[in-house]
N, C-alpha and C. Protein backbone atom coordinates (compact mmCIF):
# COMPACT_ATOMS: atom_id res chain seq x y z
N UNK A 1 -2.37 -21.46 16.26
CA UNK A 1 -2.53 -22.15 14.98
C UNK A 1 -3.70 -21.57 14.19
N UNK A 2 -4.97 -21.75 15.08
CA UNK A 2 -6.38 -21.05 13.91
C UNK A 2 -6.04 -19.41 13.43
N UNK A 3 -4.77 -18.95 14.61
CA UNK A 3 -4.81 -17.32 14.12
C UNK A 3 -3.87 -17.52 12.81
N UNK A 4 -2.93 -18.47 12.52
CA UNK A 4 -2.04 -18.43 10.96
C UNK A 4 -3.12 -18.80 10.55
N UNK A 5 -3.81 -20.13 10.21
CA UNK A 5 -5.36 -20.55 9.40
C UNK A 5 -5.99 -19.01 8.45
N UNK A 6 -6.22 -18.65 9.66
CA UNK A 6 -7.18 -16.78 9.52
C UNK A 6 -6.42 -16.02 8.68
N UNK A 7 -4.87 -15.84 8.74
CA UNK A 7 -4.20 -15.45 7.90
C UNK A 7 -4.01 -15.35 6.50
N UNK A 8 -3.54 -16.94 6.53
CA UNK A 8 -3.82 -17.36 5.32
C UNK A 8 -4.44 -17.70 4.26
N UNK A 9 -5.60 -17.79 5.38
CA UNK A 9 -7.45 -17.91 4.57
C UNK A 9 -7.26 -16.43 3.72
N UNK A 10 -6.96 -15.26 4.64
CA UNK A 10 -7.51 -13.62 4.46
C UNK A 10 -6.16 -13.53 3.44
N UNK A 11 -5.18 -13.97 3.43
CA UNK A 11 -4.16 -13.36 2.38
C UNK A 11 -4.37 -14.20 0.69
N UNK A 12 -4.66 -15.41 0.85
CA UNK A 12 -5.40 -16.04 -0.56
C UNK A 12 -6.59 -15.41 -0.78
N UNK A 13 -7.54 -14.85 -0.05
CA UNK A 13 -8.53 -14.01 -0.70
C UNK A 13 -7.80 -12.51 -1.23
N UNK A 14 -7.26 -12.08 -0.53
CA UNK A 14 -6.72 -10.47 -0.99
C UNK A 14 -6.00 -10.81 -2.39
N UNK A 15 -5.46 -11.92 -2.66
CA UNK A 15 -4.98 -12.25 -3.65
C UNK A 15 -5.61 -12.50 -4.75
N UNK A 16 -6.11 -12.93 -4.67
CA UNK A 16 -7.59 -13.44 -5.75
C UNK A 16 -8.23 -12.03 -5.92
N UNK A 17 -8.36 -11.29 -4.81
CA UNK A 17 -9.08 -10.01 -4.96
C UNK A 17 -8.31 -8.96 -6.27
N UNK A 18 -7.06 -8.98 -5.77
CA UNK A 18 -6.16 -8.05 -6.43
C UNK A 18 -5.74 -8.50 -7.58
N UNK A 19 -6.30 -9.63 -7.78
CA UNK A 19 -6.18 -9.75 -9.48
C UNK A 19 -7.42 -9.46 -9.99
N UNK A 20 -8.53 -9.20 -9.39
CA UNK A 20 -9.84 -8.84 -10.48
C UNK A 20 -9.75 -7.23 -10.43
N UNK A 21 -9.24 -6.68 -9.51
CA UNK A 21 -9.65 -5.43 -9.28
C UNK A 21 -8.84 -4.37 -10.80
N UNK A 22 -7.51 -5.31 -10.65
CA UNK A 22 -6.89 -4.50 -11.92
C UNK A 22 -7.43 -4.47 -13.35
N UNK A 23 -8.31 -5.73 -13.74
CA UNK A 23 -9.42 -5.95 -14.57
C UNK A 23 -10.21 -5.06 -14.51
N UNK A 24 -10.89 -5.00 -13.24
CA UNK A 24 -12.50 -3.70 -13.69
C UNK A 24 -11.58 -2.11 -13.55
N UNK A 25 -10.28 -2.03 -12.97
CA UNK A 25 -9.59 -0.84 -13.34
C UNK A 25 -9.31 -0.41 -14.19
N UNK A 26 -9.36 -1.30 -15.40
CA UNK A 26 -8.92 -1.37 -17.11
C UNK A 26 -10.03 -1.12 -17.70
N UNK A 27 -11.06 -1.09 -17.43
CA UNK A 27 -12.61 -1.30 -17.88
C UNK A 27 -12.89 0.12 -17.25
N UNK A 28 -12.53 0.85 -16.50
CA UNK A 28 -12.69 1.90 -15.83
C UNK A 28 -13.31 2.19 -14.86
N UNK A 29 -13.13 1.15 -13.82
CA UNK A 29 -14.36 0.77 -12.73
C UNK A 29 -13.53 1.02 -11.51
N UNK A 30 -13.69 1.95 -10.72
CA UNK A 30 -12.66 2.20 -9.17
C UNK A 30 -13.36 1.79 -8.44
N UNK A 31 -12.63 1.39 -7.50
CA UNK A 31 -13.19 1.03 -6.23
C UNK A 31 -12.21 2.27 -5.01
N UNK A 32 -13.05 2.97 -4.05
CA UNK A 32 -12.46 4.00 -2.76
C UNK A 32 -11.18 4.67 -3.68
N UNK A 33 -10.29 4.04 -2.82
CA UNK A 33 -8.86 4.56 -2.74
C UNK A 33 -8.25 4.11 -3.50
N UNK A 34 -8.79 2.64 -4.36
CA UNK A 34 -8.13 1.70 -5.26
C UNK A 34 -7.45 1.99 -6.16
N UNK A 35 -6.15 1.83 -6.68
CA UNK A 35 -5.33 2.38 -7.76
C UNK A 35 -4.39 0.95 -7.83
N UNK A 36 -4.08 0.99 -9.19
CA UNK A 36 -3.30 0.04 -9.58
C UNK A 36 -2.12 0.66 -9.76
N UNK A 37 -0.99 -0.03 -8.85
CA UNK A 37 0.88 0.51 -8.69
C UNK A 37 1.31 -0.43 -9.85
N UNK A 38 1.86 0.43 -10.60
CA UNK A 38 3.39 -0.54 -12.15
C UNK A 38 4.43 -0.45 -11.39
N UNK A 39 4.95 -0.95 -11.38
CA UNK A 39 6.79 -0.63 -10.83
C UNK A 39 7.46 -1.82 -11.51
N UNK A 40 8.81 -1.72 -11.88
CA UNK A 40 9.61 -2.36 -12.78
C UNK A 40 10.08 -3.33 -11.20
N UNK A 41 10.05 -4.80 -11.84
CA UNK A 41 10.28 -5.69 -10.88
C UNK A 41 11.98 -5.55 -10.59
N UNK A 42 12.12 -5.79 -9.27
CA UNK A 42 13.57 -5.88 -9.36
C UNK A 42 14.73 -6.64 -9.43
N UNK A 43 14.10 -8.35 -9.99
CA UNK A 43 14.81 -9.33 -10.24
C UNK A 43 14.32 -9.17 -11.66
N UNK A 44 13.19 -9.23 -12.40
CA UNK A 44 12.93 -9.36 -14.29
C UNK A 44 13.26 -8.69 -14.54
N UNK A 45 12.89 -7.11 -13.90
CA UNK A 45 13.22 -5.76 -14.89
C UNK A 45 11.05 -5.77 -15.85
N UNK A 46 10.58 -6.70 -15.14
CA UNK A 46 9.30 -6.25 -16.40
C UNK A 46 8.68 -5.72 -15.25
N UNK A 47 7.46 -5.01 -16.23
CA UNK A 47 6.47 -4.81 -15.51
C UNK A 47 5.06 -5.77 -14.36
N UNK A 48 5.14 -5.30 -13.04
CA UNK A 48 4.62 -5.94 -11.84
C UNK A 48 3.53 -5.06 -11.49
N UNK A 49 2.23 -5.41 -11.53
CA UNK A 49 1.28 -4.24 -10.68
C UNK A 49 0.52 -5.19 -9.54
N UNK A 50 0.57 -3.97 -8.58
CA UNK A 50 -0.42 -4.45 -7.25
C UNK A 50 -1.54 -3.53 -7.07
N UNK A 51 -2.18 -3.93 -6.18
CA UNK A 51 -3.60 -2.53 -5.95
C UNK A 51 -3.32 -2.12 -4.42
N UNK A 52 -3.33 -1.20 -4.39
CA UNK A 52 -3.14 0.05 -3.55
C UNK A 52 -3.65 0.89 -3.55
N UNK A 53 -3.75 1.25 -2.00
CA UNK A 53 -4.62 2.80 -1.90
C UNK A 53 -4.19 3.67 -1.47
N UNK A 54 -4.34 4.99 -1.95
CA UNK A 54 -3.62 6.07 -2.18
C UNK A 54 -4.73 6.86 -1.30
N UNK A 55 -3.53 7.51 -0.25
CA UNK A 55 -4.53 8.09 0.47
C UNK A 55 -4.06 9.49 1.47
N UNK A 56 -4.83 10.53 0.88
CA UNK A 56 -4.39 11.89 1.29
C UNK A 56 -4.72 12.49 2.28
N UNK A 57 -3.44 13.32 2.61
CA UNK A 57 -3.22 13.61 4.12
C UNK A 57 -2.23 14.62 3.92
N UNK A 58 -2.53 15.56 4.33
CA UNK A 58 -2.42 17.27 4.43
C UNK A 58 -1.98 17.74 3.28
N UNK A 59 -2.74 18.14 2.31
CA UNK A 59 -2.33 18.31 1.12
C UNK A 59 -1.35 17.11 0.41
N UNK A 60 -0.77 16.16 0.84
CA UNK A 60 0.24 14.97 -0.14
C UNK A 60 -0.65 13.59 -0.02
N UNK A 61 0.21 13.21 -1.05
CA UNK A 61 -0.64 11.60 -1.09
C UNK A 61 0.14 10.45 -0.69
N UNK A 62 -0.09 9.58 -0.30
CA UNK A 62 1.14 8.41 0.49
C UNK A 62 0.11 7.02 0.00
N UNK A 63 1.01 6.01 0.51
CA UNK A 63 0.74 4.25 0.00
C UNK A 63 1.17 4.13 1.24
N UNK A 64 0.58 3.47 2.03
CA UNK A 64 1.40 2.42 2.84
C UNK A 64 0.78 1.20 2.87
N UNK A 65 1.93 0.53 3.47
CA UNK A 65 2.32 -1.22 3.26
C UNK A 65 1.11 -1.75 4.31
N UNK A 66 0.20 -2.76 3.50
CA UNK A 66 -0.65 -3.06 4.20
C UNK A 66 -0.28 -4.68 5.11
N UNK A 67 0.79 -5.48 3.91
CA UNK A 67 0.84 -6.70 4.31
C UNK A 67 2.15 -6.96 4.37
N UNK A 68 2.89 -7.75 5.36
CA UNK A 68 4.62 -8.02 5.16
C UNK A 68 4.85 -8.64 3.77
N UNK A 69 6.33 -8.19 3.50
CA UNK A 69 7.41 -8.74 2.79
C UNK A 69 6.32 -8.19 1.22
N UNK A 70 5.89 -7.29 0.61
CA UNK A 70 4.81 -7.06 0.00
C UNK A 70 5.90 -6.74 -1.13
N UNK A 71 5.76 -7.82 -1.94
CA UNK A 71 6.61 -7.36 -3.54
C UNK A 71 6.92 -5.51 -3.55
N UNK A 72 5.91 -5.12 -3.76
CA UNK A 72 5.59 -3.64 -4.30
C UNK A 72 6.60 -2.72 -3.48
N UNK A 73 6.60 -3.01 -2.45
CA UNK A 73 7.96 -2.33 -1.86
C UNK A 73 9.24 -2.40 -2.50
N UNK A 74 9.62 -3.56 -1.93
CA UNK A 74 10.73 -3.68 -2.34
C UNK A 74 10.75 -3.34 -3.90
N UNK A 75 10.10 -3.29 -4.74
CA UNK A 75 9.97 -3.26 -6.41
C UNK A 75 10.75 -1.23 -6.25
N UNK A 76 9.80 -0.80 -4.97
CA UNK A 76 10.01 0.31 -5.36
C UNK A 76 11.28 0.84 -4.61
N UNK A 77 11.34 0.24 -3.49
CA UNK A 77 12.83 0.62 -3.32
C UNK A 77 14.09 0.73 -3.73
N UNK A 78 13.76 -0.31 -5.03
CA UNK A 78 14.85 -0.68 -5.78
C UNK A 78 14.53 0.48 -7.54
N UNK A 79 13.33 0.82 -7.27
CA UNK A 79 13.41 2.00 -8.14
C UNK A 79 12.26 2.44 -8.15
N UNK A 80 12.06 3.88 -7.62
CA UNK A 80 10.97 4.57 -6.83
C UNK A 80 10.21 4.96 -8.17
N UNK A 81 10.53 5.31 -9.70
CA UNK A 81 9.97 5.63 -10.43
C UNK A 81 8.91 4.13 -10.69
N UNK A 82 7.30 4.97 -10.74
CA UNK A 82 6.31 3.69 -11.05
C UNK A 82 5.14 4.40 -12.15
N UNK A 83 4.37 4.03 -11.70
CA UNK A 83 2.70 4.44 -12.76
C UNK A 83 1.20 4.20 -11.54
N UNK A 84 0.89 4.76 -11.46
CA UNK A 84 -0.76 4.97 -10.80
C UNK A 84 -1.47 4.68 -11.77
N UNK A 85 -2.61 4.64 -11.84
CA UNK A 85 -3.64 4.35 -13.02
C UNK A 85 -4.85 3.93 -12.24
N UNK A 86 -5.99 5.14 -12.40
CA UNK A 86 -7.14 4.47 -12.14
C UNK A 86 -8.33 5.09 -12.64
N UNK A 87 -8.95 3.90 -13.08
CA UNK A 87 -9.82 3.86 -14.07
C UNK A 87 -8.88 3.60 -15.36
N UNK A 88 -9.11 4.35 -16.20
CA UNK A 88 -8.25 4.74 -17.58
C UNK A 88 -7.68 5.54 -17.71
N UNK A 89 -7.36 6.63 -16.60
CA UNK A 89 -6.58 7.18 -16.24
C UNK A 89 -5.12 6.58 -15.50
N UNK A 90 -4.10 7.07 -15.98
CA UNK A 90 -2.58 6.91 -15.33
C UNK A 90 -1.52 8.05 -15.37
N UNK A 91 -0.99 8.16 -14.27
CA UNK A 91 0.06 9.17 -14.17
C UNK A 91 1.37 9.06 -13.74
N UNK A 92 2.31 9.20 -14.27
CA UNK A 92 3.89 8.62 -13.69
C UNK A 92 4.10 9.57 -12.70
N UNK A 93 4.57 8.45 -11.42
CA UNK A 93 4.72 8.80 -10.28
C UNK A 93 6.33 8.31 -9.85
N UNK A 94 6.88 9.29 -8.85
CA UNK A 94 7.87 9.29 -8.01
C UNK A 94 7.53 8.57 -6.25
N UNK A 95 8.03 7.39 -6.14
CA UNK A 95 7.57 7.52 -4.74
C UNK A 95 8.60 7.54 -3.68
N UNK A 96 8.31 8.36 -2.87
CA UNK A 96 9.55 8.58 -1.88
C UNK A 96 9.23 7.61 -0.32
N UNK A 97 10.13 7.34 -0.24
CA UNK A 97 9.85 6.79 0.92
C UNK A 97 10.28 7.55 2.57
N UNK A 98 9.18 7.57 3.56
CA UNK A 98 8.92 8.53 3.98
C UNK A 98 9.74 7.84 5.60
N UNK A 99 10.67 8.80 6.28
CA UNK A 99 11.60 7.92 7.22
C UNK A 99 10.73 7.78 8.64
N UNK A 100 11.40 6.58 9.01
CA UNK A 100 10.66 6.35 10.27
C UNK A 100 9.94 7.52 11.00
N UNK A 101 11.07 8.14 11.51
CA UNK A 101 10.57 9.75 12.71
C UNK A 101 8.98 10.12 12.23
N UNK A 102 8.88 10.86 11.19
CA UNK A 102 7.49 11.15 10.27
C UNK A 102 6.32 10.08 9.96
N UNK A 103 6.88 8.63 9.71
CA UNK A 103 6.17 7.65 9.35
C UNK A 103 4.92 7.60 10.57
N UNK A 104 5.31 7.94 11.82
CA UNK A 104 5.08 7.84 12.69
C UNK A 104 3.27 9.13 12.70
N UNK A 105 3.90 9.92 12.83
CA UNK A 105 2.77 11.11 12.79
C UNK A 105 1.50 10.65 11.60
N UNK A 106 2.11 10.10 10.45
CA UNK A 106 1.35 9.69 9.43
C UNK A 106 0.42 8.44 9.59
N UNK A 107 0.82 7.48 10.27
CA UNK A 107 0.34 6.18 10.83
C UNK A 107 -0.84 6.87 11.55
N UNK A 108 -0.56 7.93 12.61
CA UNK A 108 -1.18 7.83 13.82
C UNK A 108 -2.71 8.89 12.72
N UNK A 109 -2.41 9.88 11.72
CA UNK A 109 -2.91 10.24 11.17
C UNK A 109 -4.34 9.42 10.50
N UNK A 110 -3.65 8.38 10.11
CA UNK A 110 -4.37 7.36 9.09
C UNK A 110 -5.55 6.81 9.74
N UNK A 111 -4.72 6.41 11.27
CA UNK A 111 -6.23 5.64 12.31
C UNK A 111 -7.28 6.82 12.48
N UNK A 112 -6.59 7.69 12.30
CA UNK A 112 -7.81 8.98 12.82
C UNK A 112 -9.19 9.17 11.71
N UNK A 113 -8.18 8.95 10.83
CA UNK A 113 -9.07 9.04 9.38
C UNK A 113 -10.05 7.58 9.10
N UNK A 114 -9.08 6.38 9.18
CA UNK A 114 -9.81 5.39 9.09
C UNK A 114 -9.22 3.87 9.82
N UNK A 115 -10.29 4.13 11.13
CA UNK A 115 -9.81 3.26 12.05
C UNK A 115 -9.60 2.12 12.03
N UNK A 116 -10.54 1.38 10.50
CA UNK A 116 -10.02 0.00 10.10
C UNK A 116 -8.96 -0.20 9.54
N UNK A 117 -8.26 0.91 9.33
CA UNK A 117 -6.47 0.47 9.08
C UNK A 117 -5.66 -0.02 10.24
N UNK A 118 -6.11 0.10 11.67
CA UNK A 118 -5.35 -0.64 12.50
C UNK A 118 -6.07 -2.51 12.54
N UNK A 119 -7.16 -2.70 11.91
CA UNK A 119 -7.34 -3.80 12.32
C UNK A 119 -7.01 -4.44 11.05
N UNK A 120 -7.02 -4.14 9.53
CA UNK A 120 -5.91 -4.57 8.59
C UNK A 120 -4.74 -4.82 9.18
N UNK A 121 -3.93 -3.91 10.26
CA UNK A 121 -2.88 -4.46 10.07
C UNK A 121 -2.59 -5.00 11.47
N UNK A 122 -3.47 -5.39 11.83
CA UNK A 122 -3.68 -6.57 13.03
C UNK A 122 -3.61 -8.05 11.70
N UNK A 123 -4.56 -8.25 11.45
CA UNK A 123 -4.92 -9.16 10.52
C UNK A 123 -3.78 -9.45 9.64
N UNK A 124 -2.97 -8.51 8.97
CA UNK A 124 -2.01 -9.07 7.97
C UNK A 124 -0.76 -9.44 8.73
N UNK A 125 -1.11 -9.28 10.43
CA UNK A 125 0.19 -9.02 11.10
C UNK A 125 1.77 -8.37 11.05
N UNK A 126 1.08 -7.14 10.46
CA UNK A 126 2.42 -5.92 10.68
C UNK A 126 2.61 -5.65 11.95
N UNK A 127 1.70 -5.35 12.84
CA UNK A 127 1.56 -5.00 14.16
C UNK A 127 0.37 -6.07 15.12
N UNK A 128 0.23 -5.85 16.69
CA UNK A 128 -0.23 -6.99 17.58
C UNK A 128 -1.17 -6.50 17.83
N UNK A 129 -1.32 -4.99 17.93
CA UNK A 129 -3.30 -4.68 18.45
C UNK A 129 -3.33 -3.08 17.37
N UNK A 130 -5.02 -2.98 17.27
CA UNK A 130 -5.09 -1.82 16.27
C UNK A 130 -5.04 -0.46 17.23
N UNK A 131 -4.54 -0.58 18.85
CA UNK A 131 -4.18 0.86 18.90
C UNK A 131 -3.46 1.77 18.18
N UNK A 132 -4.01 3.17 18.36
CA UNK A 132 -3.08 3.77 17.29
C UNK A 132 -1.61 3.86 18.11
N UNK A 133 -1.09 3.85 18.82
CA UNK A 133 0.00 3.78 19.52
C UNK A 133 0.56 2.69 19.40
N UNK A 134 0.32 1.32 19.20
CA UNK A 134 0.69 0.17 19.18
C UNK A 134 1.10 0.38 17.28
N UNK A 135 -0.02 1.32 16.50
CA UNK A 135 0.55 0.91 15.13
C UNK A 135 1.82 1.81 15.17
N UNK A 136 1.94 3.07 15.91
CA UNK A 136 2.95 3.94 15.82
C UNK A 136 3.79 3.63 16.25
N UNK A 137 3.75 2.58 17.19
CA UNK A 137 5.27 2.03 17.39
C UNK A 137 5.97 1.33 16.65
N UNK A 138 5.15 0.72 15.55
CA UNK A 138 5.61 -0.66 14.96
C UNK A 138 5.82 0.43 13.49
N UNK A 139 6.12 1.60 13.49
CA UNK A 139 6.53 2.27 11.85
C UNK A 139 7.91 2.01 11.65
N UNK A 140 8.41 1.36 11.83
CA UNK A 140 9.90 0.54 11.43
C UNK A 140 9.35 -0.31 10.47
N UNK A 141 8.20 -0.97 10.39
CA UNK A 141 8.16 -2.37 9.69
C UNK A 141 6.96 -2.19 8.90
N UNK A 142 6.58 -0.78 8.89
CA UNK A 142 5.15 -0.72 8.28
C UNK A 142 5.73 0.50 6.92
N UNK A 143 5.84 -0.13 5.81
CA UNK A 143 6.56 1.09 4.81
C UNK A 143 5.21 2.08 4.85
N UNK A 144 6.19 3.53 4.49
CA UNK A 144 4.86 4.57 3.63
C UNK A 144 5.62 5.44 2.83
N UNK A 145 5.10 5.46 1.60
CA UNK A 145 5.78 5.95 0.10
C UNK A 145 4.93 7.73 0.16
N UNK A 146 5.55 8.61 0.23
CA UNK A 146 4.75 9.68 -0.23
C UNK A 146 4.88 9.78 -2.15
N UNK A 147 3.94 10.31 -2.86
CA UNK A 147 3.10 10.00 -4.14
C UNK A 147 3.82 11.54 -4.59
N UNK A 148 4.67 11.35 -5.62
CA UNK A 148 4.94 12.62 -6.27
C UNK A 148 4.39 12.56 -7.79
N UNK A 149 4.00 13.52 -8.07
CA UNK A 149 4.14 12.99 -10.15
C UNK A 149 5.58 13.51 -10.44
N UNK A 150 5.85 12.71 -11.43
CA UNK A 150 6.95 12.74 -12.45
C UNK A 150 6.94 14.23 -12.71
N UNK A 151 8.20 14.60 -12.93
CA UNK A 151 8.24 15.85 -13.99
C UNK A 151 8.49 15.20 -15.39
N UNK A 152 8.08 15.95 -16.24
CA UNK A 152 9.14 15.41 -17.85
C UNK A 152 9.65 16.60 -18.32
């Protein structure tokens, strides 16, 4: 029971968080990896943004899903064309979604780089412990978008 409590405490803050952050992103204020995702919703059709971090790994750039059932996915599955933007800067992006087999190498990549991504996703409960093996098993349920720009 106190571990849903913890949950829910930590997912109403990320929430609250991710609405100021797109504010000082408009103002031109970044935070790390922070980027604000547009993607056309896939029940309105309007525009939906979340904050996300974009984060590179062997020459490409990828998103992955930090928290279940996360709008922004599905927004983009249902149409991969979106917008990045950070600071006052924005660039139309393609995002591909990257298949399990690979998802895998990339996960295990990410802990190497930054080991508090397994305990995010302890905490948002994608996965049960932040080994990197425990997150690499669980890349069925953990999306990751590789970051193209648009051509025009």
């Amino acid at each position: 029971m106190q571990r849903f409590i913890d949950r829910d405490r930590r997912r109403r803050w990320v929430t609250a968080v991710s609405q100021v952050l797109p504010v000082l992103a408009k103002l031109g204020i970044t935070t790390g990896r922070a980027q604000v995702l547009t993607t056309t919703g896939r029940r309105s059709g309007q525009p939906r943004t979340a904050m996300v971090g974009v984060v590179p790994i062997g020459g490409q750039r990828y998103i992955f899903q930090a928290y279940p059932r996360s709008a922004w996915v599905a927004n983009v599955r249902a149409d991969p064309h979106a917008t990045l933007t950070r600071g006052r800067r924005s660039s139309a992006v393609l995002l591909i979604e990257v298949p399990v087999g690979p998802r895998r190498g990339l996960l295990l990549r990410q802990l190497r780089n930054d080991p508090g991504t397994g305990r995010l996703l302890v905490a948002s409960g994608l996965v049960t412990g932040p080994a990197p093996e425990t997150v690499a098993a669980a890349a069925d349920r953990i999306a990751v978008f590789r970051v193209e720009r648009q051509r025009r």
